[in-house]
N, C-alpha and C. Protein backbone atom coordinates (compact mmCIF):
# COMPACT_ATOMS: atom_id res chain seq x y z
N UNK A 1 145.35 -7.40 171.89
CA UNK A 1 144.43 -8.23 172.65
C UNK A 1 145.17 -8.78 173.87
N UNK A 2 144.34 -8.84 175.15
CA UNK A 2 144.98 -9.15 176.01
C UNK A 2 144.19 -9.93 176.71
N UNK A 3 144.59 -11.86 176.85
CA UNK A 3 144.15 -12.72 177.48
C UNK A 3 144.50 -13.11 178.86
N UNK A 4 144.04 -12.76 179.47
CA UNK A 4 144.13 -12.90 181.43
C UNK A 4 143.72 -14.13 182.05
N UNK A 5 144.79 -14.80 182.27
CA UNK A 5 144.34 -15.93 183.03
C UNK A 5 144.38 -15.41 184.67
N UNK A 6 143.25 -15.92 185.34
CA UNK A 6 143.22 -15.22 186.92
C UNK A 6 142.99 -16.92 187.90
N UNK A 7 143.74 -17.32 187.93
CA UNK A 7 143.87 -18.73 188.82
C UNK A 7 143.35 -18.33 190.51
N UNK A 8 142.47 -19.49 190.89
CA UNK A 8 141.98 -19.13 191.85
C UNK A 8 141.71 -19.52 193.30
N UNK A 9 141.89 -21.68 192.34
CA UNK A 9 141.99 -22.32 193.30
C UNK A 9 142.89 -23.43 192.80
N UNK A 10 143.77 -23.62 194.30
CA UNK A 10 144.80 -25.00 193.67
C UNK A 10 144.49 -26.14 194.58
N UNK A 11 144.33 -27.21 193.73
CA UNK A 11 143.82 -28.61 194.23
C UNK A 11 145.09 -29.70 193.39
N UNK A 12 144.49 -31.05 193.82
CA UNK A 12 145.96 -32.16 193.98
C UNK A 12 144.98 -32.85 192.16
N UNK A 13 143.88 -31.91 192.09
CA UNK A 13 143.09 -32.60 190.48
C UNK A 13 143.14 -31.30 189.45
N UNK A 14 143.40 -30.07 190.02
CA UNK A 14 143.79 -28.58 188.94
C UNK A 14 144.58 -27.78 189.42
N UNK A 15 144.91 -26.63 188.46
CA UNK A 15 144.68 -25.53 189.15
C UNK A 15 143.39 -24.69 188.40
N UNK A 16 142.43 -24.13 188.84
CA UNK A 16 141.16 -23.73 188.30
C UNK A 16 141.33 -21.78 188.09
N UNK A 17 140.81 -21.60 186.71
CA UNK A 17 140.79 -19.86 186.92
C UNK A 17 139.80 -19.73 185.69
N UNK A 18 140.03 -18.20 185.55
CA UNK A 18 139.05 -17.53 184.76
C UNK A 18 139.93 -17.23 183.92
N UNK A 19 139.34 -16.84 182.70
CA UNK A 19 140.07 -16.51 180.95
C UNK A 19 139.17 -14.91 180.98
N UNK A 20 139.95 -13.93 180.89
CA UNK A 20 139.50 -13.23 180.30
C UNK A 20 140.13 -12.07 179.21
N UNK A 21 139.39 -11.62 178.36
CA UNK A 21 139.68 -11.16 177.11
C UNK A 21 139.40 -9.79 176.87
N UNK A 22 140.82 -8.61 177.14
CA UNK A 22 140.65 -7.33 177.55
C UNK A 22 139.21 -6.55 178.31
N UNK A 23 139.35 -7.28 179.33
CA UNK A 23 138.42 -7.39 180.18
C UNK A 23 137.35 -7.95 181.27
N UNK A 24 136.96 -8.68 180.06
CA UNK A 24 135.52 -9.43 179.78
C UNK A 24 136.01 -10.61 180.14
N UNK A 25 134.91 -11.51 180.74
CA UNK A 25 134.85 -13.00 181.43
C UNK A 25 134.74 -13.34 179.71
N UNK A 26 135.63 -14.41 179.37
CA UNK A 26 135.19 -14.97 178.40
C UNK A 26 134.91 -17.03 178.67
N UNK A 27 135.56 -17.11 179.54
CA UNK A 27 135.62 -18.58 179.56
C UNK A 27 135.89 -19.17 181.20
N UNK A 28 136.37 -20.52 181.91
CA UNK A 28 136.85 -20.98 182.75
C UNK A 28 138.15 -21.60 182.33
N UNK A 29 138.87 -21.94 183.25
CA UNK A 29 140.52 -22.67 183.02
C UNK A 29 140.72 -24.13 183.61
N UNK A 30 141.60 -24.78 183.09
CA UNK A 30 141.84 -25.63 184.15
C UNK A 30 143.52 -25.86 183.62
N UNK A 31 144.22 -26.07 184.86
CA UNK A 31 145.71 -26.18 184.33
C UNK A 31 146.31 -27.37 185.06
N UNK A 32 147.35 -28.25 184.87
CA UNK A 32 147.79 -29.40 185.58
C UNK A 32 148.32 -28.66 187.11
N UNK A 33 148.02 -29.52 187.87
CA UNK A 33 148.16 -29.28 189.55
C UNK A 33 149.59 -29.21 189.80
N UNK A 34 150.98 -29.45 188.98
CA UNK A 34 151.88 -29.28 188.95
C UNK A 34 152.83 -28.70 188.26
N UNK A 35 152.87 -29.02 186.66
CA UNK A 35 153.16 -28.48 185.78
C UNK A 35 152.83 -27.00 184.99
N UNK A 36 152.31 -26.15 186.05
CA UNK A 36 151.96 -25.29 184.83
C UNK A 36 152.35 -23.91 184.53
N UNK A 37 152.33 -23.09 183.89
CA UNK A 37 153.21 -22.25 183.91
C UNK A 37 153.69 -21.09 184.51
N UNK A 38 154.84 -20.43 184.79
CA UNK A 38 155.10 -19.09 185.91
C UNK A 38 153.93 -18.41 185.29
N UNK A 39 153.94 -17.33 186.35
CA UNK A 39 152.97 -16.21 186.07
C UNK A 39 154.15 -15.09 185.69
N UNK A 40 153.62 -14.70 184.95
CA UNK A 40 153.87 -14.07 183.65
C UNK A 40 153.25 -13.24 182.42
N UNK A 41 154.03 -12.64 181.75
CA UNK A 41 153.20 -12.03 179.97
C UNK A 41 153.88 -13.27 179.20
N UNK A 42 153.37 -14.01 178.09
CA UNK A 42 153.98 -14.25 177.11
C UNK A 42 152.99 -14.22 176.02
N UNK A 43 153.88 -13.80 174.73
CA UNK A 43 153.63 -13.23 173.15
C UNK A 43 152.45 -14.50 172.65
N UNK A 44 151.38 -14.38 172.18
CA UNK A 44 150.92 -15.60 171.54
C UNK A 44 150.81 -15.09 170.38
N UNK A 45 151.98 -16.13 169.08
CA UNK A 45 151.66 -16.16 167.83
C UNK A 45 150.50 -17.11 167.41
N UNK A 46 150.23 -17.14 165.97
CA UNK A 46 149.64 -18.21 165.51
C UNK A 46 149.71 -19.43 165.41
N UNK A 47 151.33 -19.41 165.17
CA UNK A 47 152.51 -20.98 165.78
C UNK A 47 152.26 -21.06 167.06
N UNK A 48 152.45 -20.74 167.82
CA UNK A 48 152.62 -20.70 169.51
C UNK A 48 151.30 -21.20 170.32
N UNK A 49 150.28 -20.25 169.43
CA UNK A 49 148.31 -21.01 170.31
C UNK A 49 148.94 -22.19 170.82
N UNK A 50 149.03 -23.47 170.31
CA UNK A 50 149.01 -24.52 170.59
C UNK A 50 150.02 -24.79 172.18
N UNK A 51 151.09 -24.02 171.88
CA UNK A 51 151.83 -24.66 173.12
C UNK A 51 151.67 -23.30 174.25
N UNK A 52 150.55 -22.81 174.26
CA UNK A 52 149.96 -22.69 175.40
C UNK A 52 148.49 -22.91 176.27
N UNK A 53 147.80 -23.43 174.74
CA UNK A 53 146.39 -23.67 174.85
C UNK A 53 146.14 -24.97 174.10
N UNK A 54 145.58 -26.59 174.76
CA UNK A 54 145.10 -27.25 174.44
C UNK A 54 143.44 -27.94 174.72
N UNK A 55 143.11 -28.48 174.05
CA UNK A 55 141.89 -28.86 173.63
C UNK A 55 141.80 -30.01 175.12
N UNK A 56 140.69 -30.30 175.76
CA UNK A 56 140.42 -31.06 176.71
C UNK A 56 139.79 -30.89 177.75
N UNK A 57 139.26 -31.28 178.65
CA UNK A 57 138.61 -31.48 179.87
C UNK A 57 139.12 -31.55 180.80
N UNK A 58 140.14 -31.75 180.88
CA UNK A 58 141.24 -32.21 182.09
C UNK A 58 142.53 -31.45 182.17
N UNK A 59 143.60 -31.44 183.26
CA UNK A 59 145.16 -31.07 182.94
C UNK A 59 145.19 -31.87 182.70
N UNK A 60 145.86 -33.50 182.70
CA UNK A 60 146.42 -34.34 183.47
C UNK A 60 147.12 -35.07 182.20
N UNK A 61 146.86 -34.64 180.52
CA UNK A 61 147.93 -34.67 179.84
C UNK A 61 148.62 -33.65 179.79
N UNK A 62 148.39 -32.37 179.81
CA UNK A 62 148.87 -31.43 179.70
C UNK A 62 150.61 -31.44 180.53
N UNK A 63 151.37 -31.60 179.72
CA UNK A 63 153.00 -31.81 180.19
C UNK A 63 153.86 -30.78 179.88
N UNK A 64 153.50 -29.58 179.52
CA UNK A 64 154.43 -28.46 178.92
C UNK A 64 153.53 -26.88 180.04
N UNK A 65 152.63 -26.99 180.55
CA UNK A 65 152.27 -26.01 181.23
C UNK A 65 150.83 -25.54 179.88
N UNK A 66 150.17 -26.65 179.24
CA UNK A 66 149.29 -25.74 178.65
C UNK A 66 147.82 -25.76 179.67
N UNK A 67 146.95 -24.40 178.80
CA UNK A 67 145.84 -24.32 179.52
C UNK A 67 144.62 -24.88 178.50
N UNK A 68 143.99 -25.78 179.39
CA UNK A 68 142.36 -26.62 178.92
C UNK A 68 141.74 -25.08 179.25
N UNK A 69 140.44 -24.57 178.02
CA UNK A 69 139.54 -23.60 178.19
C UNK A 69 138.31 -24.92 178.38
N UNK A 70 137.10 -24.13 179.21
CA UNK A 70 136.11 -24.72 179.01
C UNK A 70 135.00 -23.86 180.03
N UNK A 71 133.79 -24.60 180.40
CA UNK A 71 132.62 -24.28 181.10
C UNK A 71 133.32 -25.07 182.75
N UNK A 72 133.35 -24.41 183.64
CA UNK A 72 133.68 -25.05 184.65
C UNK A 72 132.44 -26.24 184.79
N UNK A 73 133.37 -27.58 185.57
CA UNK A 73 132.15 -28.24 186.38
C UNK A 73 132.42 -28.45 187.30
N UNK A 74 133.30 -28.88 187.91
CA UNK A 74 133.79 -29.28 189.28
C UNK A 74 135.87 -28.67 189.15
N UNK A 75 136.55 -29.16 190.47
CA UNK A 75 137.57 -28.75 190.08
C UNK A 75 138.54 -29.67 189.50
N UNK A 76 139.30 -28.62 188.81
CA UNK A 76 139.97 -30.28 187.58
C UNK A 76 138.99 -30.37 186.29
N UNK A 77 137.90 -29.92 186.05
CA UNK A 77 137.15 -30.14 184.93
C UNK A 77 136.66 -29.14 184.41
N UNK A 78 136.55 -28.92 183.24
CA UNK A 78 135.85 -28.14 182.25
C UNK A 78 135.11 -29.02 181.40
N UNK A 79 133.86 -28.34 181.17
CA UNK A 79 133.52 -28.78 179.62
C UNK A 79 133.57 -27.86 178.49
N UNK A 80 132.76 -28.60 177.50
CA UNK A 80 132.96 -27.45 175.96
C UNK A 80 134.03 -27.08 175.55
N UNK A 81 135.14 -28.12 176.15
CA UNK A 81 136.44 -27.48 175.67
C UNK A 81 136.69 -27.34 174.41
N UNK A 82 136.04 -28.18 173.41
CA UNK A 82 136.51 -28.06 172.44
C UNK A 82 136.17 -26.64 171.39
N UNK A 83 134.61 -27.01 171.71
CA UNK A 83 134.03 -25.73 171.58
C UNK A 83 134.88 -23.83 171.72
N UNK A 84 135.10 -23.82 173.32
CA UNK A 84 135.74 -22.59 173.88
C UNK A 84 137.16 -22.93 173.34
N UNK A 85 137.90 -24.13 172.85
CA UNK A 85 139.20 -23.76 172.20
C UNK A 85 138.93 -23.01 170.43
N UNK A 86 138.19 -23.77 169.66
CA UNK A 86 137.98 -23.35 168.90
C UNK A 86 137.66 -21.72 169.25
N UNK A 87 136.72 -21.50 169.33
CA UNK A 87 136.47 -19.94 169.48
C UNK A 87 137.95 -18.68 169.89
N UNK A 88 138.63 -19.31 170.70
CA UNK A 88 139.92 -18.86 171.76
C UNK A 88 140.61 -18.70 170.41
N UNK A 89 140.77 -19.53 169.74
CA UNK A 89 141.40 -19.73 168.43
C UNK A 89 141.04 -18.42 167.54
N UNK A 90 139.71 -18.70 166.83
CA UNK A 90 139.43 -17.95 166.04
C UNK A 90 139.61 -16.32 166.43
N UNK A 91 139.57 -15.83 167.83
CA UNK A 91 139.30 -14.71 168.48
C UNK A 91 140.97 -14.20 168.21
N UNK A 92 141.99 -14.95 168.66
CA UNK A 92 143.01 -14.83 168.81
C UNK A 92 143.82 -14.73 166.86
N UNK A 93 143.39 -15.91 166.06
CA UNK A 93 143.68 -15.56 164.97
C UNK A 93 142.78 -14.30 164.17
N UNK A 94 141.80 -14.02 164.11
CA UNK A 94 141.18 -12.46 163.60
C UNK A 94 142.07 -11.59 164.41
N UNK A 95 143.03 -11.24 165.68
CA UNK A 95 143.23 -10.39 166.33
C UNK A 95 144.68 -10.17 165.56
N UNK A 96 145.45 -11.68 165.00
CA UNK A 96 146.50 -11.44 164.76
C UNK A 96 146.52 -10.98 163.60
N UNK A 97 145.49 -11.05 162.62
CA UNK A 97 145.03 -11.02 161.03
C UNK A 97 145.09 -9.57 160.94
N UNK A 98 144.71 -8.58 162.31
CA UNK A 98 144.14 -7.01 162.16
C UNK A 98 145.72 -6.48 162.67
N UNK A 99 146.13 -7.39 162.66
CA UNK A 99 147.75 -6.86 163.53
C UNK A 99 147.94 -6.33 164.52
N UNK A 100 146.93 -7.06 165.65
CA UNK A 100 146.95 -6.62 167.37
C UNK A 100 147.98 -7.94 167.77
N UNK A 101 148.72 -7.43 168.86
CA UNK A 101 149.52 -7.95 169.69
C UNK A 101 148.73 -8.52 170.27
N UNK A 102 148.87 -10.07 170.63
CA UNK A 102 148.07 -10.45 171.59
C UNK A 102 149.13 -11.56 172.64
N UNK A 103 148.64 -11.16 173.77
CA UNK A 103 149.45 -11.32 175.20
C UNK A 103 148.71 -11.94 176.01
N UNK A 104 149.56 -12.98 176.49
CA UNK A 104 148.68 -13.62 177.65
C UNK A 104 149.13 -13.38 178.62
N UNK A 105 148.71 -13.14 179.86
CA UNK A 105 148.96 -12.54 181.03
C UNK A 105 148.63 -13.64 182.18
N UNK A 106 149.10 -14.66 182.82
CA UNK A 106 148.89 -15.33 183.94
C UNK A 106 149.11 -14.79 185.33
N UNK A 107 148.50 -14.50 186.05
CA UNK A 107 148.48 -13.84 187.18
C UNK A 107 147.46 -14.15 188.74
């Protein structure tokens, strides 16, 4: 499985992108306007979800480079985060359960 973050716009309240999931639009992003992480592949285990994907509406706790999923609303905001984390979750744990590699790709 391969999760694509595609960042699009950078502001002094996000950085804003799209999530998508070998392919497919699955979600919106929002990441802290400073902190967030190189672009890059990195491995996501089942341990690991967490310290790259947290639950919220906002960056602006986010202190390690994680990414808020949600419904865009403005920039800097998502909603349904909790919602689109859960799901991100479950999608990502069934993927690891079938023994697919799953990779996140920031770019």
């Amino acid at each position: 499985m391969n999760i694509h973050i595609k960042r699009y716009h950078y502001s002094p309240w996000g950085v804003d992108g799209e999530c998508y999931i070998n392919g497919t639009k699955f979600c919106d992003t929002v990441e802290h306007p400073t902190s967030y992480r190189p672009m890059g592949e990195y491995e996501i285990t089942k341990r690991l979800f967490s310290r790259y994907f947290q639950r919220g509406n906002g960056p602006m706790k986010s202190v390690r480079g994680e990414i808020s999923v949600g419904v865009y609303q403005l920039s800097g905001l998502v909603l349904q985060a909790a919602e689109m984390h859960r799901k991100l979750y479950q999608r990502v744990h069934a993927a690891l359960k079938r023994g697919e590699k799953v990779t996140l790709i920031i770019g």
